[in-house]
C-alpha atoms as a PDB file:
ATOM      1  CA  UNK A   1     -10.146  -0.722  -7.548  1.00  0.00           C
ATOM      2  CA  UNK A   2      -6.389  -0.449  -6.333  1.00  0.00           C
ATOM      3  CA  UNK A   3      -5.354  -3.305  -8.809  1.00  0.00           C
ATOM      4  CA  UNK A   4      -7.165  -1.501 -11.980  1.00  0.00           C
ATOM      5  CA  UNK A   5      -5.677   1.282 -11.227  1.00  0.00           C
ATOM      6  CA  UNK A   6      -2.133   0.224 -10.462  1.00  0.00           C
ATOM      7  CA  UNK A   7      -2.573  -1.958 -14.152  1.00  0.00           C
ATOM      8  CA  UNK A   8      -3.722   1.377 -16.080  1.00  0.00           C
ATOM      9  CA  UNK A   9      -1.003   2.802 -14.700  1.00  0.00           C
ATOM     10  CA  UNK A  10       1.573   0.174 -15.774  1.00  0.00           C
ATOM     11  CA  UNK A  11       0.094   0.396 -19.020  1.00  0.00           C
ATOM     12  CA  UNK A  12       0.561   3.605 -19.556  1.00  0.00           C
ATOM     13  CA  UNK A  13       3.896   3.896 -17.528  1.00  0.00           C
ATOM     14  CA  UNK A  14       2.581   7.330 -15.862  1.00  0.00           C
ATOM     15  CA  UNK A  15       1.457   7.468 -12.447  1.00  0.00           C
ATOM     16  CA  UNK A  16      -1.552   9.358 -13.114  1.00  0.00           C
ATOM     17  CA  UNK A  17      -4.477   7.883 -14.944  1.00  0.00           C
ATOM     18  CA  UNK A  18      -8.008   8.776 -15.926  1.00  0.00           C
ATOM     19  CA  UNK A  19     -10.314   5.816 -15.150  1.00  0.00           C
ATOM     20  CA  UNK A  20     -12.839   5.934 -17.849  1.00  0.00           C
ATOM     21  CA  UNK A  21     -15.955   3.945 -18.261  1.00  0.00           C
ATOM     22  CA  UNK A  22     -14.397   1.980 -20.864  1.00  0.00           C
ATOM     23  CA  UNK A  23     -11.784   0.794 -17.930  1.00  0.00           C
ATOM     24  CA  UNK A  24     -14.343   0.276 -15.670  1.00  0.00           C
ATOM     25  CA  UNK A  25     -16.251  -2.294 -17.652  1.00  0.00           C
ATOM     26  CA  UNK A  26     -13.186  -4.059 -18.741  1.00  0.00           C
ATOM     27  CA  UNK A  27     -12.645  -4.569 -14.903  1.00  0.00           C
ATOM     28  CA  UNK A  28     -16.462  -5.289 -14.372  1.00  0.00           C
ATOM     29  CA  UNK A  29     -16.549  -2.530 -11.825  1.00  0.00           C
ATOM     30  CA  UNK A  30     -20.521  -1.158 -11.157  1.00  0.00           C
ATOM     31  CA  UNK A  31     -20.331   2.715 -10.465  1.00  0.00           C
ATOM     32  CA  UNK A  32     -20.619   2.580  -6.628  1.00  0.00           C
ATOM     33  CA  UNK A  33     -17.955   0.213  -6.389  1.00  0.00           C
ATOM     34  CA  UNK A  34     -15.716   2.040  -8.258  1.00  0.00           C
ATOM     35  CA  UNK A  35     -16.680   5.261  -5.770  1.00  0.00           C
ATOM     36  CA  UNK A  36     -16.673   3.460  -2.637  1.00  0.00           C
ATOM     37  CA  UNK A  37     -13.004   1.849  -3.203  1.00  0.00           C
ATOM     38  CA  UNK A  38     -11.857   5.516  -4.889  1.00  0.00           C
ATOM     39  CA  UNK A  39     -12.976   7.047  -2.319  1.00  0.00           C
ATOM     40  CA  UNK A  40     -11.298   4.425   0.485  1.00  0.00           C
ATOM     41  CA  UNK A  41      -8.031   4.295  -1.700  1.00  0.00           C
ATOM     42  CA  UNK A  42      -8.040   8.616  -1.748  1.00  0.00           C
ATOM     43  CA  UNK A  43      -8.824   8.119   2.748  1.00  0.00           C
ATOM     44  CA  UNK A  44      -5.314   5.736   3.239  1.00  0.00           C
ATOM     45  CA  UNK A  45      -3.180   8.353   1.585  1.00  0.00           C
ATOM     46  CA  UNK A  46      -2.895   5.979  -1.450  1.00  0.00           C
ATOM     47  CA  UNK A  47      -4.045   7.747  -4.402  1.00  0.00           C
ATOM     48  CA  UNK A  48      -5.275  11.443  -4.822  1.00  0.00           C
ATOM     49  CA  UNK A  49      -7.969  12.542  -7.012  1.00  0.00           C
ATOM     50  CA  UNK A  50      -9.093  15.311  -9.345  1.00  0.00           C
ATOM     51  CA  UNK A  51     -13.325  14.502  -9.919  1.00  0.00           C
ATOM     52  CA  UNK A  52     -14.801  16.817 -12.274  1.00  0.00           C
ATOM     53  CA  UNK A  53     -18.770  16.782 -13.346  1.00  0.00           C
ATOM     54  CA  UNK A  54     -18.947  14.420 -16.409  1.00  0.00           C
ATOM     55  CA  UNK A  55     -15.126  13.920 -16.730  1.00  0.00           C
ATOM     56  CA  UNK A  56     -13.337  10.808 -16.117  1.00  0.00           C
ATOM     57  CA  UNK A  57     -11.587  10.850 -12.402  1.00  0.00           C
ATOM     58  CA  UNK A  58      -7.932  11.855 -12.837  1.00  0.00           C
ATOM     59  CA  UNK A  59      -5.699   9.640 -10.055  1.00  0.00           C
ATOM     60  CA  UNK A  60      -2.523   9.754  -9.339  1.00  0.00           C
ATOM     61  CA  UNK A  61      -1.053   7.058  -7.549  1.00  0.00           C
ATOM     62  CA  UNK A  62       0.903   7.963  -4.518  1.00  0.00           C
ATOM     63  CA  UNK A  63       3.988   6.206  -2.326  1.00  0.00           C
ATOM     64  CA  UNK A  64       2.474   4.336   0.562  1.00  0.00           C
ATOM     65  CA  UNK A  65       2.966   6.513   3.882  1.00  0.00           C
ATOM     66  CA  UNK A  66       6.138   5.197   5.755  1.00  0.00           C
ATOM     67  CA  UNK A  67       3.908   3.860   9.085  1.00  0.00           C
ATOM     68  CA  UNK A  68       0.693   2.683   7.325  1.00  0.00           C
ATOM     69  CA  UNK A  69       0.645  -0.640   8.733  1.00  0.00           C
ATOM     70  CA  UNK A  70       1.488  -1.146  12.217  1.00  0.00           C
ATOM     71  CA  UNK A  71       2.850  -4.593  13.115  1.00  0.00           C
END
């Protein structure tokens, strides 16, 4: 879900994006894919995300927190 999303956005050249159906099958997401890896992208700080009832998801991708991966 992170790559489709980074690509719409580098289509577009915006860092927020709706992910539409449309985008979804071009990707050959199912639905609870898409919602599980939204949902895990939104939990790491990555993205954030406006849902609305029978709207596309409106994301907007975020900069990576500074000590997300310890090493």
């Amino acid at each position: 879900m992170g790559l489709a999303i980074w690509f719409l956005s580098g289509l577009t050249k915006e860092s927020q994006v709706k992910v539409t159906r449309r985008a979804l099958n071009n990707f050959s997401t199912p639905p609870d894919a898409y919602r599980r890896g939204l949902q895990q992208l939104e939990d790491a700080g990555l993205v954030s995300v406006i849902r609305k009832n029978g709207c596309a998801a409106l994301v907007t991708l975020l900069k990576a927190p500074e000590n997300h991966f310890d090493g």
